[in-house]
N, C-alpha and C. Protein backbone atom coordinates (compact mmCIF):
# COMPACT_ATOMS: atom_id res chain seq x y z
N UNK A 1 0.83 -1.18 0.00
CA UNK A 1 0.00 0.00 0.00
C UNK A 1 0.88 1.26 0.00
N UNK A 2 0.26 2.04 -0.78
CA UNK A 2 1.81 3.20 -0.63
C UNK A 2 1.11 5.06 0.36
N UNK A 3 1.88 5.07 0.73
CA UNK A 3 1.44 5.89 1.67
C UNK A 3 0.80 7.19 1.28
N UNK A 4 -0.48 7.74 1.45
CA UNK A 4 -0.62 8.52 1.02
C UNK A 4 -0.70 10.55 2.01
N UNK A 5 -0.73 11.49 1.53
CA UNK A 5 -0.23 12.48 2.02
C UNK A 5 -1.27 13.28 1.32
N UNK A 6 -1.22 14.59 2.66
CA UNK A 6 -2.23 15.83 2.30
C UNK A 6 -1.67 17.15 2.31
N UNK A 7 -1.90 18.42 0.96
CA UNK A 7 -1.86 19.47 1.54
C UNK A 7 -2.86 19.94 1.50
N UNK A 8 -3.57 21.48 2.38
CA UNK A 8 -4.69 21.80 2.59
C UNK A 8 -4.32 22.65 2.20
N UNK A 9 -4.98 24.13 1.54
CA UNK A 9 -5.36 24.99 1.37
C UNK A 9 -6.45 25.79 2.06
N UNK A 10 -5.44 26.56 3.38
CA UNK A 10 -6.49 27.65 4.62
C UNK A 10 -6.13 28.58 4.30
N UNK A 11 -7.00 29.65 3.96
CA UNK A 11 -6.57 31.09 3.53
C UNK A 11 -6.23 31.89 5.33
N UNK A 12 -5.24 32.40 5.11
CA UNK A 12 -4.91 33.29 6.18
C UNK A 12 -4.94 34.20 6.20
N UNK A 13 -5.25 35.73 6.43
CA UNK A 13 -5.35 36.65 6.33
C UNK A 13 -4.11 37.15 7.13
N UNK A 14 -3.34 36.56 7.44
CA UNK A 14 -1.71 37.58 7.52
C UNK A 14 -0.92 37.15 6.58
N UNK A 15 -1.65 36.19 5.34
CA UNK A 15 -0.63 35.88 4.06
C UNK A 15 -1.32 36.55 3.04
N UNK A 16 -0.89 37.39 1.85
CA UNK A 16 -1.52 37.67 0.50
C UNK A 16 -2.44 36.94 -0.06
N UNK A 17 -3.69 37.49 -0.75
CA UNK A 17 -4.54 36.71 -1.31
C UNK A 17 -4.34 35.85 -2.45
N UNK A 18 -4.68 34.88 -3.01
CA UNK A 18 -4.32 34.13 -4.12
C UNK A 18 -4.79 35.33 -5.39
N UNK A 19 -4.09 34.90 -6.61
CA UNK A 19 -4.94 35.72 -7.59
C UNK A 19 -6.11 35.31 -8.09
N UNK A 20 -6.91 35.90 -8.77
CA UNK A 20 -8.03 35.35 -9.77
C UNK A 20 -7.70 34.11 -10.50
N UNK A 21 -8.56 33.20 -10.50
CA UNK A 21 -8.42 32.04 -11.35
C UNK A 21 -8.39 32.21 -12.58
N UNK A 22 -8.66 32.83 -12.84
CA UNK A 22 -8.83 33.80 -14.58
C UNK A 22 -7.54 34.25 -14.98
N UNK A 23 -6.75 35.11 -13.96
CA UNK A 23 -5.75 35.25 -14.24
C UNK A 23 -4.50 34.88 -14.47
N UNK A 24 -4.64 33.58 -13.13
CA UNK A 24 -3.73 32.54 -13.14
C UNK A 24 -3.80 31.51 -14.31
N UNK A 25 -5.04 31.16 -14.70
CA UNK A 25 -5.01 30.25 -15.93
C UNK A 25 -4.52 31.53 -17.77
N UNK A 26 -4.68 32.42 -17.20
CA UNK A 26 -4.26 33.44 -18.41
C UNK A 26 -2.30 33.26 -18.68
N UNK A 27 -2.37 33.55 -16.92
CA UNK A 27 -0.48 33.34 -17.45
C UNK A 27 -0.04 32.16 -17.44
N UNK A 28 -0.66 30.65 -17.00
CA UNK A 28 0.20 29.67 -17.54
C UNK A 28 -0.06 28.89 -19.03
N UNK A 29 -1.33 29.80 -19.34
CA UNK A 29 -1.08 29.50 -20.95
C UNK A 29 0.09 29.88 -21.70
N UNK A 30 0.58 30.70 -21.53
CA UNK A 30 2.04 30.62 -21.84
C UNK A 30 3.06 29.80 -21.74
N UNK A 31 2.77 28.84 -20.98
CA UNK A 31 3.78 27.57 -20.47
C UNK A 31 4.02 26.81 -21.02
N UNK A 32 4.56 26.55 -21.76
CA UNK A 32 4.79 25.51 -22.96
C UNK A 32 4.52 24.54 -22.55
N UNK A 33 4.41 23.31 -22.75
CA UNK A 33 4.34 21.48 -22.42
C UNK A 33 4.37 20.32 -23.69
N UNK A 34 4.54 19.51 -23.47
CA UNK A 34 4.39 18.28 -24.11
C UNK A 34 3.08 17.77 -23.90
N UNK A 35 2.62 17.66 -24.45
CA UNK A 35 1.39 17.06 -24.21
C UNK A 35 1.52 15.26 -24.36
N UNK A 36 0.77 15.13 -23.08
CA UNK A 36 1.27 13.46 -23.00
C UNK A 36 -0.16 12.95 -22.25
N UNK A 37 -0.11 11.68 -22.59
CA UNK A 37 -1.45 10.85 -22.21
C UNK A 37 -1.14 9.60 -20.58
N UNK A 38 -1.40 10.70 -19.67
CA UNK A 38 -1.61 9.58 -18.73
C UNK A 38 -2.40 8.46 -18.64
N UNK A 39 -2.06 6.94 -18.60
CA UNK A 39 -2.65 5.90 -18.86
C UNK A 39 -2.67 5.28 -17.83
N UNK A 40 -3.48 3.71 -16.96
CA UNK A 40 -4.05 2.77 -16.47
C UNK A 40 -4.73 2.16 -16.66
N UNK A 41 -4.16 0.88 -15.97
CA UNK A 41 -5.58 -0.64 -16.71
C UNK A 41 -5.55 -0.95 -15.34
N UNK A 42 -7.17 -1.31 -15.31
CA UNK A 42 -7.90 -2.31 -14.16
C UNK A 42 -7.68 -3.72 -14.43
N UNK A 43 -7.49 -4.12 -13.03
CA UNK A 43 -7.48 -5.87 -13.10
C UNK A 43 -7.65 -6.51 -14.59
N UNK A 44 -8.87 -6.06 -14.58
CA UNK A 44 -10.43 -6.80 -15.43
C UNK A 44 -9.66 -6.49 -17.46
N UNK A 45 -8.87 -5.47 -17.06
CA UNK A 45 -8.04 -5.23 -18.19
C UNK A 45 -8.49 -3.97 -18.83
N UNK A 46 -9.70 -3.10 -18.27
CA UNK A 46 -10.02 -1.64 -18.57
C UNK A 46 -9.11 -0.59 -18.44
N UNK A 47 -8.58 -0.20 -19.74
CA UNK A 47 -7.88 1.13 -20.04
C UNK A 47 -8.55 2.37 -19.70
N UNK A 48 -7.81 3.42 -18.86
CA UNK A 48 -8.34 4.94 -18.94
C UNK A 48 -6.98 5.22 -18.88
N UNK A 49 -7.15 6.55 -19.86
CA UNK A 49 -6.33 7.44 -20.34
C UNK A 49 -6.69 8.80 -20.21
N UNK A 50 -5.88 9.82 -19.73
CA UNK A 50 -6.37 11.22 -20.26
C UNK A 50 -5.21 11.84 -20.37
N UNK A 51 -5.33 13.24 -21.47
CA UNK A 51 -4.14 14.28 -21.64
C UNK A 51 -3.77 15.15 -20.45
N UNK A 52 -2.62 15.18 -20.16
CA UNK A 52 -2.21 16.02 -19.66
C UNK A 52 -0.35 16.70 -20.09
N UNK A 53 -0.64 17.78 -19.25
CA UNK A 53 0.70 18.64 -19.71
C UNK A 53 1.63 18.78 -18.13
N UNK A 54 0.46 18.53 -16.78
CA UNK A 54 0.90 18.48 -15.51
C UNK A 54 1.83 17.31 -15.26
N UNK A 55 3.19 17.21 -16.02
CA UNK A 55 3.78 15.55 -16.05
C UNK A 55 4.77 16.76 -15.79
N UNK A 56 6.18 15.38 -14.67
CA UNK A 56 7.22 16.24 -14.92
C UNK A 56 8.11 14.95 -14.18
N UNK A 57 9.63 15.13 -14.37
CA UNK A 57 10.36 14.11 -13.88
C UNK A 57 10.58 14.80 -12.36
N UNK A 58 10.93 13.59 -11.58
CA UNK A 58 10.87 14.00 -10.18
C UNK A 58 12.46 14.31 -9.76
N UNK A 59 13.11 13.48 -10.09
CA UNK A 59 14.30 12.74 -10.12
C UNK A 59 14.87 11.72 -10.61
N UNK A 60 16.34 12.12 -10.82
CA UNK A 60 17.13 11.36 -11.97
C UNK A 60 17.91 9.83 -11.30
N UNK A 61 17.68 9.62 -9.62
CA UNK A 61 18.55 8.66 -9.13
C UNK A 61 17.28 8.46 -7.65
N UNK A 62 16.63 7.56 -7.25
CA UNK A 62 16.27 6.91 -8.50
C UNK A 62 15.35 7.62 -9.78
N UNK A 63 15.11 7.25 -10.60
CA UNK A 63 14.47 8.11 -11.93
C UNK A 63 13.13 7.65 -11.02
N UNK A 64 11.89 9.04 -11.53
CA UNK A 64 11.07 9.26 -10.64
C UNK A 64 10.11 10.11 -11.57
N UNK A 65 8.85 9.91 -11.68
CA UNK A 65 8.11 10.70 -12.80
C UNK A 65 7.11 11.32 -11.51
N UNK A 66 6.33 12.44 -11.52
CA UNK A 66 5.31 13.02 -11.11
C UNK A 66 4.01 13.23 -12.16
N UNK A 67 2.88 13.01 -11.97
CA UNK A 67 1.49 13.75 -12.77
C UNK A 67 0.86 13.93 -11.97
N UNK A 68 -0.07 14.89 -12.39
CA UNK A 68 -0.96 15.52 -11.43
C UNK A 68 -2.24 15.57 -12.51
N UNK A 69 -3.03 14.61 -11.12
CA UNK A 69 -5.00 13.97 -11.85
C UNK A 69 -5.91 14.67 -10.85
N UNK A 70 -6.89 14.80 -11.55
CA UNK A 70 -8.54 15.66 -10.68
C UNK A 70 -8.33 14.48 -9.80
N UNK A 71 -8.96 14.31 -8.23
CA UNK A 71 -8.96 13.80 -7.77
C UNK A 71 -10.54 13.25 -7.54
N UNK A 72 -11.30 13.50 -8.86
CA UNK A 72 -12.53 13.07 -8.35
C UNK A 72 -12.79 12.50 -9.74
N UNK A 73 -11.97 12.39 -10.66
CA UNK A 73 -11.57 11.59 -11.92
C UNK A 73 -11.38 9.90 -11.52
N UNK A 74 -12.09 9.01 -12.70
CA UNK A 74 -12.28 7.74 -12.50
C UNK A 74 -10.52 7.14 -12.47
N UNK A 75 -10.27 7.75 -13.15
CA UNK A 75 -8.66 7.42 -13.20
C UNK A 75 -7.67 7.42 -12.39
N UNK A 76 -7.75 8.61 -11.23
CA UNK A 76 -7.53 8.86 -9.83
C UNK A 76 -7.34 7.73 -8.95
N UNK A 77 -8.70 7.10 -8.90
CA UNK A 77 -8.56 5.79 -8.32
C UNK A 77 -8.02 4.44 -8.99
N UNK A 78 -8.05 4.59 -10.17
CA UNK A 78 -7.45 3.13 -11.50
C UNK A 78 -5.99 3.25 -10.59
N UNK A 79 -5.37 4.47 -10.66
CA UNK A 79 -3.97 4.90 -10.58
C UNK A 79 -3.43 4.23 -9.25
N UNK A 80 -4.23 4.99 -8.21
CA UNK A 80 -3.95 4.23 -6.49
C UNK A 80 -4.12 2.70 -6.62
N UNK A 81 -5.59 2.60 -6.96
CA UNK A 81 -5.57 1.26 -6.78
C UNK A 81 -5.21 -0.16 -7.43
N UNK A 82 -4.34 0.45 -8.28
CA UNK A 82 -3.23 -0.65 -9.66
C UNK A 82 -1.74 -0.06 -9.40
N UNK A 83 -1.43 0.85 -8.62
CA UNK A 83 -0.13 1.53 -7.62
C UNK A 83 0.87 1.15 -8.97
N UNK A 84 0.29 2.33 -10.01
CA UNK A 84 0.84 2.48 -10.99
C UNK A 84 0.36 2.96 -12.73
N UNK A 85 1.37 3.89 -13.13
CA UNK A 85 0.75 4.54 -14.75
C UNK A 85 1.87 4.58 -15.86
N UNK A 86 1.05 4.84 -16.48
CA UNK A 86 1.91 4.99 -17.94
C UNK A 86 1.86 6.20 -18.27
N UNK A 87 3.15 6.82 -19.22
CA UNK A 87 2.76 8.55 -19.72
C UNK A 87 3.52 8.37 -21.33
N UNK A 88 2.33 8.88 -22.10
CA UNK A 88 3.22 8.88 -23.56
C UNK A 88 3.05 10.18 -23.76
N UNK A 89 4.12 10.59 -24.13
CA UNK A 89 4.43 12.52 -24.22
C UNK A 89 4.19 12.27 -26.08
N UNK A 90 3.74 12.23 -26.42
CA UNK A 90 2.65 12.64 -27.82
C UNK A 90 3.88 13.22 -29.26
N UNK A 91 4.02 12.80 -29.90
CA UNK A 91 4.99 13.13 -31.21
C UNK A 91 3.51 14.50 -31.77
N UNK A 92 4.24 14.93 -32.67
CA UNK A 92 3.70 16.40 -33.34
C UNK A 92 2.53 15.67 -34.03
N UNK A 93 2.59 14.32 -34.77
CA UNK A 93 1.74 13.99 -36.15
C UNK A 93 0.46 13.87 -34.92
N UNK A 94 0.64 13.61 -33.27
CA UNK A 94 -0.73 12.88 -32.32
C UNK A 94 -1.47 13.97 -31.80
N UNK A 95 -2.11 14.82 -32.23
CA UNK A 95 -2.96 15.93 -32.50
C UNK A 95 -4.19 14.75 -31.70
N UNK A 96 -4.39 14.02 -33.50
CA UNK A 96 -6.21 13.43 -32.88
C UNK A 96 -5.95 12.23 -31.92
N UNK A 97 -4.75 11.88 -30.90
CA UNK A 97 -4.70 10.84 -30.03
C UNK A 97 -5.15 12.08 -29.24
N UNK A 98 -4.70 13.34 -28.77
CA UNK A 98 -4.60 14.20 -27.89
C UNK A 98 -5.93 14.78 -28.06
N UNK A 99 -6.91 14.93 -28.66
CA UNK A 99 -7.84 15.35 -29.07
C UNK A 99 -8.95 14.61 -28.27
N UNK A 100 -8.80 12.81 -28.88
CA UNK A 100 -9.55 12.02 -28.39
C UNK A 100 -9.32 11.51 -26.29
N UNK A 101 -8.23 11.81 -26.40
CA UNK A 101 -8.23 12.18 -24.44
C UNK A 101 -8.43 12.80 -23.94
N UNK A 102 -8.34 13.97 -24.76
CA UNK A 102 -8.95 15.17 -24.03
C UNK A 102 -10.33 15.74 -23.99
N UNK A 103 -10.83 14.81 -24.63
CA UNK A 103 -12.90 14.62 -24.88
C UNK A 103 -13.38 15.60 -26.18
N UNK A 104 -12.27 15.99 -26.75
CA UNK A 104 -12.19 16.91 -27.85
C UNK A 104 -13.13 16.62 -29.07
N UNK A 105 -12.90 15.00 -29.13
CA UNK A 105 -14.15 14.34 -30.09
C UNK A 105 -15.22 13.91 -29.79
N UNK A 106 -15.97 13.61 -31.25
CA UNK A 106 -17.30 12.42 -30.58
C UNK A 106 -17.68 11.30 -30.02
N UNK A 107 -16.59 10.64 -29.43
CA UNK A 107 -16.36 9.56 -29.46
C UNK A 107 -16.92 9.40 -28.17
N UNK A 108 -17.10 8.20 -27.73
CA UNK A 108 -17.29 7.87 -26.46
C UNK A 108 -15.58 6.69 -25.23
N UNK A 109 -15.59 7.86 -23.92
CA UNK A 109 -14.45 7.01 -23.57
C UNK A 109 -14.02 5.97 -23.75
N UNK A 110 -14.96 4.82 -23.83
CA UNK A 110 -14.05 3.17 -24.58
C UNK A 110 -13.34 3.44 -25.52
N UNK A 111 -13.85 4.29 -26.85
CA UNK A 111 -13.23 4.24 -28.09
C UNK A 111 -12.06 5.13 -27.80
N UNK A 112 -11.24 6.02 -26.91
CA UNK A 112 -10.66 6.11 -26.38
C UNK A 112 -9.05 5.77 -27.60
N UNK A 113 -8.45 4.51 -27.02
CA UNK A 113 -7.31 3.93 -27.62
C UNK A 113 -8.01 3.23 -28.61
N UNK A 114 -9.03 3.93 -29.56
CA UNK A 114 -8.91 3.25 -30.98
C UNK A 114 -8.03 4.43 -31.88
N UNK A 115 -7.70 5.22 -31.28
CA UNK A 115 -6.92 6.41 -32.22
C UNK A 115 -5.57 6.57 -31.60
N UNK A 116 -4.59 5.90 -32.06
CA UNK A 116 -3.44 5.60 -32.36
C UNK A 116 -3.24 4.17 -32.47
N UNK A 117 -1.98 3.70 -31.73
CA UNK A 117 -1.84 2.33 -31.99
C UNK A 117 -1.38 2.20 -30.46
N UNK A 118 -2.16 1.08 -29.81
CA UNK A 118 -1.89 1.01 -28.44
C UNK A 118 -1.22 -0.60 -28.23
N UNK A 119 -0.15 -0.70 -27.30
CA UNK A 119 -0.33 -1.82 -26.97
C UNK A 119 0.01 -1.72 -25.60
N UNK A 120 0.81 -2.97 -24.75
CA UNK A 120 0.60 -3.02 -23.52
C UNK A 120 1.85 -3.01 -22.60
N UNK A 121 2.73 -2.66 -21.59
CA UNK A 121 3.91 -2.37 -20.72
C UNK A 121 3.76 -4.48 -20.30
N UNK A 122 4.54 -4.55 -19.51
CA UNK A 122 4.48 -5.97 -19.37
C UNK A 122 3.45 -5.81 -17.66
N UNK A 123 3.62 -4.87 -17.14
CA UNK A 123 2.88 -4.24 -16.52
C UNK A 123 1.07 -4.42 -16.66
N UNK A 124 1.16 -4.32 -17.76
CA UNK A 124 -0.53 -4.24 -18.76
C UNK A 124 -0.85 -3.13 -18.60
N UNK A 125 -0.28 -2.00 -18.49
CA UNK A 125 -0.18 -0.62 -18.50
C UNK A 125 -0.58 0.19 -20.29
N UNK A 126 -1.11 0.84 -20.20
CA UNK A 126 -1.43 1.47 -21.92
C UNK A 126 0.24 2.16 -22.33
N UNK A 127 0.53 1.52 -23.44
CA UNK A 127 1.63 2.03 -24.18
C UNK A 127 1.63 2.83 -25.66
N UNK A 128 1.68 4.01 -26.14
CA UNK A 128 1.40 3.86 -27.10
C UNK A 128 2.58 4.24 -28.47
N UNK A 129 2.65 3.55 -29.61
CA UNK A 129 3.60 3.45 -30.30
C UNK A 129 3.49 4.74 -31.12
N UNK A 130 4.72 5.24 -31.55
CA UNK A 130 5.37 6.26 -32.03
C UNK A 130 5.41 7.27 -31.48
N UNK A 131 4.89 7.40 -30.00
CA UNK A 131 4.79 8.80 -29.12
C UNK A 131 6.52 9.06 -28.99
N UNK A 132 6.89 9.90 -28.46
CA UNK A 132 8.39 10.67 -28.58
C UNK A 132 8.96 9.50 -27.81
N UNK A 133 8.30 9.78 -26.39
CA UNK A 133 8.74 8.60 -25.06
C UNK A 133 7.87 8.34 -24.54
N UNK A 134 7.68 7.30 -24.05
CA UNK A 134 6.72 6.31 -23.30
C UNK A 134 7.41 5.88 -22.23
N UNK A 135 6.91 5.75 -21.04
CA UNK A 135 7.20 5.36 -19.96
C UNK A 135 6.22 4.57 -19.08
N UNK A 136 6.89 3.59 -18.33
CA UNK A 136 5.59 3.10 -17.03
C UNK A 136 6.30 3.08 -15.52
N UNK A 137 5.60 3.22 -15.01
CA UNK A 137 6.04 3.64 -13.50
C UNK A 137 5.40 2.72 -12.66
N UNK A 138 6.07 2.55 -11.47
CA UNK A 138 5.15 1.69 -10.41
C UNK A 138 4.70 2.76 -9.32
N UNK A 139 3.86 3.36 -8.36
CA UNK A 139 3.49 4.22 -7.90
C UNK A 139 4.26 3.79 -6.54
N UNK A 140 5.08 4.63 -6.19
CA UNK A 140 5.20 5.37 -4.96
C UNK A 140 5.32 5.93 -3.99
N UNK A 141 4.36 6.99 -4.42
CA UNK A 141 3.95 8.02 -3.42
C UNK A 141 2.89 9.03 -3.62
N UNK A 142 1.69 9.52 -2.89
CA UNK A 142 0.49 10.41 -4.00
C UNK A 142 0.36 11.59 -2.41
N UNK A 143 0.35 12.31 -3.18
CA UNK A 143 -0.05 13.56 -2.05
C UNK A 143 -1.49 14.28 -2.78
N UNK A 144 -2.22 14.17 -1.74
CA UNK A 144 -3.92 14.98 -2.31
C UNK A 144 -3.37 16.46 -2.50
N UNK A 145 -3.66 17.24 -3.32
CA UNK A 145 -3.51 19.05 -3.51
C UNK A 145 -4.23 19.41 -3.73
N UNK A 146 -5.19 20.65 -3.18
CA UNK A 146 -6.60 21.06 -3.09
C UNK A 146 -7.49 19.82 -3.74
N UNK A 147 -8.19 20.25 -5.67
CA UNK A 147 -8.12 19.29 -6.47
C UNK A 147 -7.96 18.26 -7.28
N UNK A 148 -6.39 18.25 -6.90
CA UNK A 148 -5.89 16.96 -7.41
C UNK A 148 -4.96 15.98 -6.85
N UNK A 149 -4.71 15.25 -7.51
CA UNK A 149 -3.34 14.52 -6.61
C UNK A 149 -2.38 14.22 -6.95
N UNK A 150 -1.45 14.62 -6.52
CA UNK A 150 0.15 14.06 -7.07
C UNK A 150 0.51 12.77 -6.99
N UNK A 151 0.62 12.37 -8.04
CA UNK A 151 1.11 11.06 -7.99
C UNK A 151 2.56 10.44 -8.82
N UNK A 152 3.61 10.30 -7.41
CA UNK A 152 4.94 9.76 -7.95
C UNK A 152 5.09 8.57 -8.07
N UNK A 153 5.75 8.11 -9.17
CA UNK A 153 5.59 6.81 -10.39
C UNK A 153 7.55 6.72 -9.93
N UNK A 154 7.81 5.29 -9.76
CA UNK A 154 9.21 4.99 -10.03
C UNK A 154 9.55 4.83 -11.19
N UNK A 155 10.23 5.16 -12.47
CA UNK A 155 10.05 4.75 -13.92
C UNK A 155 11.29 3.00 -14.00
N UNK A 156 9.75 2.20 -14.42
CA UNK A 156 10.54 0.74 -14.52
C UNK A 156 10.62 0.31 -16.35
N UNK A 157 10.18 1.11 -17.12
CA UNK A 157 10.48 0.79 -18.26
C UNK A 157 10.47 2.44 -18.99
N UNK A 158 10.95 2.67 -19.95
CA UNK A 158 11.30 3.58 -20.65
C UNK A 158 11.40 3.31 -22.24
N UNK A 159 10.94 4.17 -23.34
CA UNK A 159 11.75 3.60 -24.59
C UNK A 159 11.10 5.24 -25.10
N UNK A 160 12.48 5.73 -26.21
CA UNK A 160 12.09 7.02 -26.90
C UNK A 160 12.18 7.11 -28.73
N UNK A 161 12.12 7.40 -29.01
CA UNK A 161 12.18 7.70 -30.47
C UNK A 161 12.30 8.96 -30.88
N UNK A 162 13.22 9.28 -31.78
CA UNK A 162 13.50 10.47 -32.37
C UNK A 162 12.43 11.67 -33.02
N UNK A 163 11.99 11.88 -32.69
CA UNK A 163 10.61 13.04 -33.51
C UNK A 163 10.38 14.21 -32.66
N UNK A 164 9.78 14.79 -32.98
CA UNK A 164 9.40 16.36 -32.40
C UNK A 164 7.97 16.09 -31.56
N UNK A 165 8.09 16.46 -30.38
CA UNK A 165 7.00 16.40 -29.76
C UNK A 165 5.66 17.32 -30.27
N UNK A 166 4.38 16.91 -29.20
CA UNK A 166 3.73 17.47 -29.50
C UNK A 166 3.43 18.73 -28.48
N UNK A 167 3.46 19.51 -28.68
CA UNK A 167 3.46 21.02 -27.41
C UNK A 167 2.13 21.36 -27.28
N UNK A 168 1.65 21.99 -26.16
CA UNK A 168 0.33 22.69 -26.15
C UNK A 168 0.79 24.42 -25.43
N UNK A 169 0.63 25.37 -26.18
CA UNK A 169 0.88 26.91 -25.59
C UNK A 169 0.05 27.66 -26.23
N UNK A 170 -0.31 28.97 -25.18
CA UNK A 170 -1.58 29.70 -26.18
C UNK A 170 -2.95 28.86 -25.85
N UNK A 171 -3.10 28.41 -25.27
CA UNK A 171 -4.59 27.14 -24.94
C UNK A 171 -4.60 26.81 -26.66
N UNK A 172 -3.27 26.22 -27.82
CA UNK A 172 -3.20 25.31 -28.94
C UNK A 172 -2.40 24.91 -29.00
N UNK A 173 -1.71 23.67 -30.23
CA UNK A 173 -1.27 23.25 -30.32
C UNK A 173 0.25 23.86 -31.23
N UNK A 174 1.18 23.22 -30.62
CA UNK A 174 2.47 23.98 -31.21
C UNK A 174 2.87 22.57 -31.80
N UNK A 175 4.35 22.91 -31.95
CA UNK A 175 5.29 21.62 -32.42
C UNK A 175 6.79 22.36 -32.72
N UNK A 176 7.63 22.02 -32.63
CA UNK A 176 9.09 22.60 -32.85
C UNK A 176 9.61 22.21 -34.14
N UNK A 177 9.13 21.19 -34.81
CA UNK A 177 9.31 20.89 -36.67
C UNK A 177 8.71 21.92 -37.21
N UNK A 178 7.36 22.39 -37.16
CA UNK A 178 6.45 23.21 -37.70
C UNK A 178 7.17 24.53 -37.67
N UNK A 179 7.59 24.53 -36.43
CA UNK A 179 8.09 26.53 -36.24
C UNK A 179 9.71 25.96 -36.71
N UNK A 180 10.32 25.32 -36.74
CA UNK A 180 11.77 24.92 -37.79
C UNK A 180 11.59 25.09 -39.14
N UNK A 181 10.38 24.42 -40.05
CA UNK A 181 10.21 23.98 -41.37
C UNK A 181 9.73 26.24 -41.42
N UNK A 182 8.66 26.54 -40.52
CA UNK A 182 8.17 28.06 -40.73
C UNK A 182 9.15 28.88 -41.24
N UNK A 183 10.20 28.68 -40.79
CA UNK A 183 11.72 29.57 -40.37
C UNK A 183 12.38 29.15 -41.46
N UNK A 184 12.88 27.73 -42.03
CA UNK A 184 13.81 27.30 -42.48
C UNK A 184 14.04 28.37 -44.15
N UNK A 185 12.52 28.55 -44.61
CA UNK A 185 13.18 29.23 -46.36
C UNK A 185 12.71 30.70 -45.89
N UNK A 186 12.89 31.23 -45.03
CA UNK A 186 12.94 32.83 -44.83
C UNK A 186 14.66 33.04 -45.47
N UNK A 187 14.26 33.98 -46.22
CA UNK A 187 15.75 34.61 -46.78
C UNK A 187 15.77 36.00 -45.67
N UNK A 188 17.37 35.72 -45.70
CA UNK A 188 17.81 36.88 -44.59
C UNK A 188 18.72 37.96 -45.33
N UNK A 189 18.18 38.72 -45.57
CA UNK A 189 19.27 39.44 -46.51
C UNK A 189 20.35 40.73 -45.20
């Protein structure tokens, strides 16, 4: 069982007020990210997946991944209670993988991993092929944060491939080939 941890959020009135939520979500649209698909399978062998950009490495010794999930998300619990996830950080061409996790389409959640090519960690963890890097983790450690929860992954498998990720900045989609190829026939006189 891996131990789990709380922070609370008490407003104090001898500390500064938080800003507007409006505002705060205004300036980290600016934040560049990878956009990557947090993954888990149930016993029974049920995949959930969703996008996120809240991924980050924890540490390099031992190697150590962090994501951060709604904590009232079905996946939340897949994650604790299989004490372990997968993260594929998304190549530039995975627009409609990122689309379809992020509820962007018509689809309904099962159909989910019919848009890319999925297969499985030895784990039985969701893997998916040609993303930049793929990783699976065994969980841990999860700390609750107001809304969500942190959840640290030990990374027990890894594999990357050469391509340009897929970015999200601006609340759209970027890519670093696209703004290379934009640039590349500008004449500079």
């Amino acid at each position: 069982m891996v131990a789990r941890t709380s922070l609370r959020y008490n407003p104090d009135p001898h500390h500064p007020p938080a800003v507007p939520r409006d505002r705060f979500a205004e300036a980290l649209s600016r934040l560049t990210a990878t956009i990557c698909v947090v993954g888990a399978t149930e016993p029974d062998g049920t995949r959930h997946g969703r996008t996120a950009t809240a991924v980050m490495s924890l540490a390099a010794d031992p190697p150590t991944m962090l994501v951060s999930i709604d904590r009232t998300s079905a996946m939340a619990g897949v994650i604790e209670a299989t004490e372990g996830f997968s993260v594929a950080m998304l190549a530039e061409h995975q627009d409609e993988v990122a689309d379809a996790f992020a509820g962007k389409l018509p689809i309904a959640r099962s159909e989910r991993f019919t848009r890319g090519t999925w297969s499985a960690w030895p784990s039985g963890r969701p893997k998916l092929e040609e993303a930049v890097a793929v990783i699976d983790c065994h969980l841990i450690g999860l700390t609750e944060v107001t809304t969500h929860i942190l959840f640290v992954g030990l990374v027990t498998e890894v594999e990357t491939r050469d391509a340009s990720p897929l970015l999200w900045s601006l609340r759209r989609y970027a890519g670093v080939a696209a703004r290379r190829a934009a640039t590349s026939g500008v004449d500079e006189d």
